[in-house]
Protein backbone atom coordinates (compact mmCIF):
# COMPACT_ATOMS: atom_id res chain seq x y z
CA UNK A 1 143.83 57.96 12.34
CA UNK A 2 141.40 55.94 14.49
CA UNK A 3 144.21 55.06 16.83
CA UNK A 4 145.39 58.61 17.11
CA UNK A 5 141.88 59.64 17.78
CA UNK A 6 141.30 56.95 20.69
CA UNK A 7 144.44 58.18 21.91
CA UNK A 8 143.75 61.56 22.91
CA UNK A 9 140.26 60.56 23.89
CA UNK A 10 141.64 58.18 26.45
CA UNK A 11 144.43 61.28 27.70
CA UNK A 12 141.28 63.70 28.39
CA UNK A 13 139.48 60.68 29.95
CA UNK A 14 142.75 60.35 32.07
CA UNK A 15 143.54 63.80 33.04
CA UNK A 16 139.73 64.33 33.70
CA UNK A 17 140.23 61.43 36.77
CA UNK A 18 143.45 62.70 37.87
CA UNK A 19 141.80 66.04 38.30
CA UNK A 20 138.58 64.78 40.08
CA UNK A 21 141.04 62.98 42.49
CA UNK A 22 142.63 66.16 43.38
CA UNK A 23 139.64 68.15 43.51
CA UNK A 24 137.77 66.01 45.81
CA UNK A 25 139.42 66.74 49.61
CA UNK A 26 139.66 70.25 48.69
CA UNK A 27 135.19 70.08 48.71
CA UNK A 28 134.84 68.08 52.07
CA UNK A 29 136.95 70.48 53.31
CA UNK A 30 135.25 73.64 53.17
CA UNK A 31 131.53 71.74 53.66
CA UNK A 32 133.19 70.34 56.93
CA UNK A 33 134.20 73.83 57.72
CA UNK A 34 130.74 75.27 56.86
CA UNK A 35 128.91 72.71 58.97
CA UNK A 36 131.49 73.15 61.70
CA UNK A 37 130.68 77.06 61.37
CA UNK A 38 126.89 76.46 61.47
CA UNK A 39 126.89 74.24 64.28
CA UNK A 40 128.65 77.36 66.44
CA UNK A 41 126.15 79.96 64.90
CA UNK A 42 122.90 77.96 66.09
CA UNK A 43 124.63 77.05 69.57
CA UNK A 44 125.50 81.16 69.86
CA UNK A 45 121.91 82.05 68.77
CA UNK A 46 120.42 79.58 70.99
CA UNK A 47 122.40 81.10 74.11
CA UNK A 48 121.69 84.50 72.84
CA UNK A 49 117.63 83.92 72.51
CA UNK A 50 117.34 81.93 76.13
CA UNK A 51 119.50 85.08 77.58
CA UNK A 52 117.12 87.28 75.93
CA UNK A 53 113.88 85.44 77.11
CA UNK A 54 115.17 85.73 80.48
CA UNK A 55 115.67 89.23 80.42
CA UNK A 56 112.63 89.95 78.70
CA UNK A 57 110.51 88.06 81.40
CA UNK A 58 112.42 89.99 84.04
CA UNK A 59 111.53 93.58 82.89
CA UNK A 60 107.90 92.06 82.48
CA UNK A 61 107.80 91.29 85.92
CA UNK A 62 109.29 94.79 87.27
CA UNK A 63 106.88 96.53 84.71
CA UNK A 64 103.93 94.53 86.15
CA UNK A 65 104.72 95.23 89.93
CA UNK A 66 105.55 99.19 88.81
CA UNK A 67 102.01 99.28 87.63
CA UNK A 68 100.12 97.42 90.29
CA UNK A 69 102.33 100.20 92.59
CA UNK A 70 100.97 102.90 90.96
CA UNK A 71 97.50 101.81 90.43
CA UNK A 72 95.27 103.08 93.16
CA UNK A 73 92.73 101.37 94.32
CA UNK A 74 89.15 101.86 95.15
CA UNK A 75 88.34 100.54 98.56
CA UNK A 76 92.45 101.32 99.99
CA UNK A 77 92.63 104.74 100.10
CA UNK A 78 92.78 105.66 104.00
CA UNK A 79 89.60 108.43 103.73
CA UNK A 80 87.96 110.69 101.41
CA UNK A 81 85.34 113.27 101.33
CA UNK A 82 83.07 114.86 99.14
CA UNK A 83 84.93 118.42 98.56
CA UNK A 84 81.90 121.15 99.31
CA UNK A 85 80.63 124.09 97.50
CA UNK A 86 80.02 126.46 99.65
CA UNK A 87 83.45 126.70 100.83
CA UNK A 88 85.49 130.56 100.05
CA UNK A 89 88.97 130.21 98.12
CA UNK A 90 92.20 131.15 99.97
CA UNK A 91 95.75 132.01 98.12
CA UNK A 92 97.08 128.56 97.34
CA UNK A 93 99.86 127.29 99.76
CA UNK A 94 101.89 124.53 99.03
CA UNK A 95 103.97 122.89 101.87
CA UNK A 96 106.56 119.69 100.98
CA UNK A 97 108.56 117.64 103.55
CA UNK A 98 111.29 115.16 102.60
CA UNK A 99 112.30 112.42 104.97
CA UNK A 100 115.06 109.42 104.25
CA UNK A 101 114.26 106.75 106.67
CA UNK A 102 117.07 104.27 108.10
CA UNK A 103 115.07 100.39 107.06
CA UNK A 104 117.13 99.05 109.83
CA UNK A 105 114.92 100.35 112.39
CA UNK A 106 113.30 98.06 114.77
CA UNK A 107 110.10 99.85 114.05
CA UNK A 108 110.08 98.74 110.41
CA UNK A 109 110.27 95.18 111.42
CA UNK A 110 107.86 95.00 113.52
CA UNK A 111 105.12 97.04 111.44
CA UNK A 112 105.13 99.64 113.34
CA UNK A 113 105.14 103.77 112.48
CA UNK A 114 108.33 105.30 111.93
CA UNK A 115 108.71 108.38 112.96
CA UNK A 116 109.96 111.00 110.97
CA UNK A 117 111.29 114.25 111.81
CA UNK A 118 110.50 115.91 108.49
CA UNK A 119 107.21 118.37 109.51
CA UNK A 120 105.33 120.18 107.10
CA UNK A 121 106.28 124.26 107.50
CA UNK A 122 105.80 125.53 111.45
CA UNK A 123 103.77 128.47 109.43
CA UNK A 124 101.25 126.75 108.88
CA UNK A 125 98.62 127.29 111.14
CA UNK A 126 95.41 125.52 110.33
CA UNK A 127 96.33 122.53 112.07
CA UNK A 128 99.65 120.60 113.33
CA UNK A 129 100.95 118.29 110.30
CA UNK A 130 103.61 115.35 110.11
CA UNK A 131 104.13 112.49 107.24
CA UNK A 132 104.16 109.12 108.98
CA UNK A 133 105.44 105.66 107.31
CA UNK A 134 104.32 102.29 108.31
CA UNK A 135 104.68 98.53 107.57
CA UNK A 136 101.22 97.05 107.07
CA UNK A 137 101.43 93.32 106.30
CA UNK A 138 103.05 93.29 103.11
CA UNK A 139 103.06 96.77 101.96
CA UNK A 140 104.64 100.34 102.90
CA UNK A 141 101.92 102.75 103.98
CA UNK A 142 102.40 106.35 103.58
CA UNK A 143 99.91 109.25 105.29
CA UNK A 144 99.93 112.84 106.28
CA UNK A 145 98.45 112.99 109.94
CA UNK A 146 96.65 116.43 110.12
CA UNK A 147 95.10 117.56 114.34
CA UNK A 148 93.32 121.03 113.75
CA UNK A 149 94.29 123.82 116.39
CA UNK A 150 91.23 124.93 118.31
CA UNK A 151 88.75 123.77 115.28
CA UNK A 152 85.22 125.34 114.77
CA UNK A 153 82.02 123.00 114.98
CA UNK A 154 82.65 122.47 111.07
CA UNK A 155 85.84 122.91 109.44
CA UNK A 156 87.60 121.39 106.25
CA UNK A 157 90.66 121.17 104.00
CA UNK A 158 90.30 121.20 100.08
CA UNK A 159 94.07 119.93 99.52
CA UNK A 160 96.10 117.82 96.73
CA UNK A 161 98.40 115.98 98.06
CA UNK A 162 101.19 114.15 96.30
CA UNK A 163 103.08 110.74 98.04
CA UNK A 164 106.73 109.82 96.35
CA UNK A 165 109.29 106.97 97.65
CA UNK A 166 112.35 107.88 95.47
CA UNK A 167 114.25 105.13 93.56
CA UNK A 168 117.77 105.64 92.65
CA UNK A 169 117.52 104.79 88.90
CA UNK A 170 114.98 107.65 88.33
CA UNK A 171 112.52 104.98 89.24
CA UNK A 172 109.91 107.35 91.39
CA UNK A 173 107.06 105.55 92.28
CA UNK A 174 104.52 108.97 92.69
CA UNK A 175 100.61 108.40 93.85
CA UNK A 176 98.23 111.35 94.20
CA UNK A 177 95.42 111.92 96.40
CA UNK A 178 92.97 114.67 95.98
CA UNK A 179 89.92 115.15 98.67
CA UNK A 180 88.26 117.30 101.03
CA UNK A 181 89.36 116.60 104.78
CA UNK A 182 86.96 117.12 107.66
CA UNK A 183 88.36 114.94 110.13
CA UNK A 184 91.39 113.88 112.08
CA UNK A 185 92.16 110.59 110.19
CA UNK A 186 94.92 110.08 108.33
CA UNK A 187 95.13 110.57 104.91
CA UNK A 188 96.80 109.00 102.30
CA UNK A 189 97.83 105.06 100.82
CA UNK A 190 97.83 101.79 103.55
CA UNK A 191 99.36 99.99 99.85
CA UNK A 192 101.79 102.29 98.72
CA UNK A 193 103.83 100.01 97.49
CA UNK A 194 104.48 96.14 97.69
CA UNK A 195 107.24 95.23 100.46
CA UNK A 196 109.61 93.32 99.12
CA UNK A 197 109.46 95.16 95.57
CA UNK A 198 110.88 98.65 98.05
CA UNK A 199 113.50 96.23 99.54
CA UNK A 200 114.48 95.38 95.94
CA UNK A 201 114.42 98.50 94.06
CA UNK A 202 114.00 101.60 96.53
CA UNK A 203 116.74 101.19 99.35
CA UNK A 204 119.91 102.46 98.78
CA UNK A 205 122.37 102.03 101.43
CA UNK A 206 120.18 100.80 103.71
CA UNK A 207 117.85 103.82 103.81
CA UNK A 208 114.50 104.83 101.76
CA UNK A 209 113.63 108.28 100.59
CA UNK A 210 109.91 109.08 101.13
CA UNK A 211 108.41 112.77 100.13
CA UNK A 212 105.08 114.60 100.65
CA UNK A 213 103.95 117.79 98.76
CA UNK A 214 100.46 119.06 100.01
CA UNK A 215 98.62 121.93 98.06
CA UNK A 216 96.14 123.71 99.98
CA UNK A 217 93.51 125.39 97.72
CA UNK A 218 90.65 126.08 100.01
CA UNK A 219 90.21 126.05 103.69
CA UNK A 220 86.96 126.94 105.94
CA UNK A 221 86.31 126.86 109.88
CA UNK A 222 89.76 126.57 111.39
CA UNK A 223 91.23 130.25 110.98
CA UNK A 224 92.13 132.17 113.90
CA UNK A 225 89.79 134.80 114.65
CA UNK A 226 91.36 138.39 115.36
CA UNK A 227 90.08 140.15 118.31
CA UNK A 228 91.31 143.56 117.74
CA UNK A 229 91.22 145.91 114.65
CA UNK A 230 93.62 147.76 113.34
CA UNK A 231 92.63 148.62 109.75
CA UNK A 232 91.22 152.05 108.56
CA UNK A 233 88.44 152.46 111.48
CA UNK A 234 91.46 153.00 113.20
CA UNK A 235 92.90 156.18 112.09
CA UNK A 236 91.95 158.73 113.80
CA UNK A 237 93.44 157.30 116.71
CA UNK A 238 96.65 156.32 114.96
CA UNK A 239 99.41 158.59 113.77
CA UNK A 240 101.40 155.56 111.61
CA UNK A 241 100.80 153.24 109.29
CA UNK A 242 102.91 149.78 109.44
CA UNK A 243 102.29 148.30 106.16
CA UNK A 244 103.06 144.20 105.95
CA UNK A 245 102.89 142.69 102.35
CA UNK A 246 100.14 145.16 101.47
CA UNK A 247 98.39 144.50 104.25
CA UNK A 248 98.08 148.05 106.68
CA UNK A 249 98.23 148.37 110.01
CA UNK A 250 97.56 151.70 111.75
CA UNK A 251 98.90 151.98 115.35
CA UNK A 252 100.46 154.56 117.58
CA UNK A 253 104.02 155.43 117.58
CA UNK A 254 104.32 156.78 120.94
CA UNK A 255 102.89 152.92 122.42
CA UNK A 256 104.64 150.76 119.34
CA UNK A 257 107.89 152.58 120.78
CA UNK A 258 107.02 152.39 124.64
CA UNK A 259 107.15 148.58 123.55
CA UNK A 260 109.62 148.34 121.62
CA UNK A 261 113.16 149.37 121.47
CA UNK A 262 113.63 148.47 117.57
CA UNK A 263 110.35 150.79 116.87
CA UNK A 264 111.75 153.52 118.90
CA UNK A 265 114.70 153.71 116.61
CA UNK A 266 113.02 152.99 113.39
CA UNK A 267 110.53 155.42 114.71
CA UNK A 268 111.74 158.24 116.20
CA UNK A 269 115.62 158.00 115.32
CA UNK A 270 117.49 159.01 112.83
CA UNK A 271 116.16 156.90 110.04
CA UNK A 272 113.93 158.08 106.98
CA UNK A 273 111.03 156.38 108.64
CA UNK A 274 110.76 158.39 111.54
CA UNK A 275 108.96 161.47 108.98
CA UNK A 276 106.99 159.03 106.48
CA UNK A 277 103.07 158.30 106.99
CA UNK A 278 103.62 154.90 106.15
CA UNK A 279 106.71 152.47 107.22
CA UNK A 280 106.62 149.47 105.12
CA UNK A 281 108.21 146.42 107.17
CA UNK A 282 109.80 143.58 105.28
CA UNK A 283 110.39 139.75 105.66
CA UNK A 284 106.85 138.74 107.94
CA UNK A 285 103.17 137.57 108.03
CA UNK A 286 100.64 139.98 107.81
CA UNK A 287 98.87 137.53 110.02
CA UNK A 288 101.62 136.77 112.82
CA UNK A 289 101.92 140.46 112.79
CA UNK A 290 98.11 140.78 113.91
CA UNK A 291 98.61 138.95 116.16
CA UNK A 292 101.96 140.43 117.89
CA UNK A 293 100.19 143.82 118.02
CA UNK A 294 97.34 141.98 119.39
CA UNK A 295 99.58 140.77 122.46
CA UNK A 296 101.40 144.35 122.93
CA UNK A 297 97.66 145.70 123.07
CA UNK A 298 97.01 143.50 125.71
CA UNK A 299 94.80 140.92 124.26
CA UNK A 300 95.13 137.42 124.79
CA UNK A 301 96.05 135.95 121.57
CA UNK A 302 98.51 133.73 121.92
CA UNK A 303 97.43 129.60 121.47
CA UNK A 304 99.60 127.19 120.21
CA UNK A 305 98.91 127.90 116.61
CA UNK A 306 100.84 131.24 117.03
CA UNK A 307 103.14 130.95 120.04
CA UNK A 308 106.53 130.30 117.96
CA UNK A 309 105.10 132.84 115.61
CA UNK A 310 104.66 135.61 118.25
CA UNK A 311 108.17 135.16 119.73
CA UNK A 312 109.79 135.20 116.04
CA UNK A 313 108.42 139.09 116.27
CA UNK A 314 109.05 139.50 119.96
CA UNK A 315 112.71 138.47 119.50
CA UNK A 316 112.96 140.35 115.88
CA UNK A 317 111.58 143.49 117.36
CA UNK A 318 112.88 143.80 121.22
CA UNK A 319 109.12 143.14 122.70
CA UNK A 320 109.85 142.14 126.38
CA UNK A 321 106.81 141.99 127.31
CA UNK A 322 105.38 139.81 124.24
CA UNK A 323 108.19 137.67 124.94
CA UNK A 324 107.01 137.52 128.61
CA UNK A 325 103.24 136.40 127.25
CA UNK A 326 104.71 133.49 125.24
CA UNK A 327 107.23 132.39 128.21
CA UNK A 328 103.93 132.53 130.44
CA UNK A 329 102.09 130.26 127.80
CA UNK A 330 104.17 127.96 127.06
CA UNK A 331 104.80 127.39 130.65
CA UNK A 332 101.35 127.43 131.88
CA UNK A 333 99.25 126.44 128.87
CA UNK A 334 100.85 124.87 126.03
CA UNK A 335 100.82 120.98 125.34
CA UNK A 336 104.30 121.09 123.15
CA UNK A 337 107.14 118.31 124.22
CA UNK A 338 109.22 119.81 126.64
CA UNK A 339 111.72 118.89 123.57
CA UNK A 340 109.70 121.66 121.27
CA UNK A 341 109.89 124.25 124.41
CA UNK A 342 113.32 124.03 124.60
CA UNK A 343 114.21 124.88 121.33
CA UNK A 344 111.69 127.84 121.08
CA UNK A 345 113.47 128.90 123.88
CA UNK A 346 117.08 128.54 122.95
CA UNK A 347 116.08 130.24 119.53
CA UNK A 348 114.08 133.49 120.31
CA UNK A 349 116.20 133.87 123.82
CA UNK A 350 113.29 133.09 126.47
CA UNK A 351 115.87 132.16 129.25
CA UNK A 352 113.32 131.43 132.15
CA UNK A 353 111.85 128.99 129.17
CA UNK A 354 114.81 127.52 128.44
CA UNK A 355 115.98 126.62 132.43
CA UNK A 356 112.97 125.01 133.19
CA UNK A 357 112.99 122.83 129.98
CA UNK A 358 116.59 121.68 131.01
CA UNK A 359 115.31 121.11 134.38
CA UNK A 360 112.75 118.69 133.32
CA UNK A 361 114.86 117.00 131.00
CA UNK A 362 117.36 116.40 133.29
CA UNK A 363 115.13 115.40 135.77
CA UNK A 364 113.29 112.79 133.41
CA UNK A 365 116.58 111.15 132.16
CA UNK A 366 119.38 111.23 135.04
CA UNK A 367 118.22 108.51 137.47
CA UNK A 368 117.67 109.64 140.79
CA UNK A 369 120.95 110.37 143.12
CA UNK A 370 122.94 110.50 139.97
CA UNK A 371 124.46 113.73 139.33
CA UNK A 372 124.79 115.71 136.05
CA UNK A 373 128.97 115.54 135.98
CA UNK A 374 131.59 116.17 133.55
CA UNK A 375 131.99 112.52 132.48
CA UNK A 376 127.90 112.00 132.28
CA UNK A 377 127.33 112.52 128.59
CA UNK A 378 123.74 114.11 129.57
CA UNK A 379 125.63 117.04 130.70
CA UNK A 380 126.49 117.79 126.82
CA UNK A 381 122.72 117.65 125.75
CA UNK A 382 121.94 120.08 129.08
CA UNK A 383 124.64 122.57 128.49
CA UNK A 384 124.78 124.49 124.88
């Protein structure tokens, strides 16, 4: 019995071995495996978290330098007034210009102003506008250069004006400036924006995108004054009434029409107009319309403010002889480029205007001797 029960005792003990010694490579195995598995886990982590640092810092840094760009400091700001009270409100105007700039320029490099074409709106006449960009030091500068037109003894702009250089990844850097302007300075951000953080992030194909939006809300001291009347105290010497965006204007038919050959037709031809009291005209200025009749009444109104204005209605309305005033100015009078005379010429048909303006370019850009020919590529820029 004994030796039966030692027996099987001894065959459990047995199989019990036999079964560790299978058992046992099938362990290390799998804890190889898991250590193996582990090992490639922490290295992928440890890329992942050093890739994620870096990027991290990075979009620190270009968070940092978009808000040192858009904070605006004290003491940088080009000039501001204190905005007075005594000042009367004017319908609010708003006036935007949009330039894209080529960074190549040699003018860039060497911090100088690049000029832009983009002008703020010919119609406005309070004074002669332009948006001007400049490399100062390290930064881009952006201004709005403002001359008034024949200014009174005190004059001044309440105006908001917004600066923008466009990025391409709906990136904008905007900046704001809100002031009263009573002088000729310039107006607007010497530190617009860091340098080499616009090369980085703002060019795109070689070329930056810069805008200006200016509200005007108030304005005092630099409007035209209007020498004639032609409102009410006029009507019993009148026998029309011209009416311009509300705005009436009560005149003679028999003179508007002497001047005239559109207001002869609208006036005494066959048109509706020719039997109403009033005649509502469409598409202009109250204002530039003062002044036109102004001019046809024989008054000398034209300045440089109004000129291009004037010969819009002279050339609209068949005015010979209003055309003939602005020819005379801008001939005589006016300090525009001969480049600006030229095309207020070619586009309201002065043709005395435009001769001379060719004349004088010609004469300031062929050398001397050297003839205006077919193969000269001046003649293209002389004859259109």
């Amino acid at each position: 019995m004994l030796i039966i029960l030692f027996s099987r005792i001894f065959r459990k003990m047995a199989s019990n071995e036999e079964g560790c010694v299978v058992q046992e490579p099938e362990s290390t195995a799998v804890l190889e495996n898991e250590q193996f598995l582990q090992k490639v886990a922490d290295k992928i982590n440890k890329e992942n978290q050093k890739k994620f640092d870096e990027l991290s810092n990075r979009l620190q840094s270009i968070e940092t330098l978009l808000q040192k760009s858009k904070e605006v400091p004290e003491k940088n700001p080009i000039a501001e007034t204190i905005v007075p009270h005594n000042v009367s409100s004017v319908q609010v105007v708003f006036f935007e210009t949009l330039a894209v700039l080529d960074y190549n320029q040699r003018a860039f490099k060497n911090h100088k102003e690049v000029p832009t074409e983009a002008c703020f709106q010919k119609r406005l006449k309070l004074s002669a506008k332009r948006m001007s960009v400049n490399r100062f030091e390290d930064d881009l500068g952006i201004y709005v250069l403002r001359e008034p037109i024949a200014p009174s003894e005190k004059w001044s702009i309440r105006t908001y004006l917004e600066f923008k250089v466009v990025g391409p990844n709906q990136n904008d850097v905007i900046r704001t400036w809100q002031s009263c302007i009573d002088t000729k300075d310039p107006y607007g951000f010497y530190d617009f924006l860091d340098w080499k953080h616009m090369e980085t992030w703002f060019l795109v194909d070689g070329s930056l995108t810069v805008e200006v939006k200016v509200k005007i809300n108030e304005i005092i001291g630099l409007e035209k004054p209007k020498i004639r009347k032609f409102d009410e105290s006029q009507r019993d010497v009148s026998d029309v009434i011209l009416v311009v965006r509300g705005t009436k204007f009560y005149v003679s038919k028999m003179f508007l029409a002497s001047q005239s050959s559109v207001f002869k037709t609208l006036l005494f031809g066959s048109f509706s107009e020719s039997k109403q009291s009033e005649v509502k005209l469409n598409g202009i200025d109250p204002d530039d319309f003062h002044y036109f009749l102004e001019v046809l009444y024989g008054e000398s109104a034209i300045d440089e403010s109004n000129v291009e204005d004037v010969a819009f209605l002279a050339d609209m309305y068949d005015a010979p002889t209003a055309i003939r005033k602005c020819e005379e100015f801008l001939l005589k009078e006016s300090k525009k480029t001969v480049e600006k005379k030229l095309e207020i010429a070619t586009q309201y048909n002065i043709e005395n205007l435009k001769e001379t303006c060719r004349s004088q370019i010609a004469a300031a850009l062929v050398p001397k001797r050297k003839k205006v020919t077919k193969k000269n590529p001046l003649r293209k820029l002389l004859c259109f």
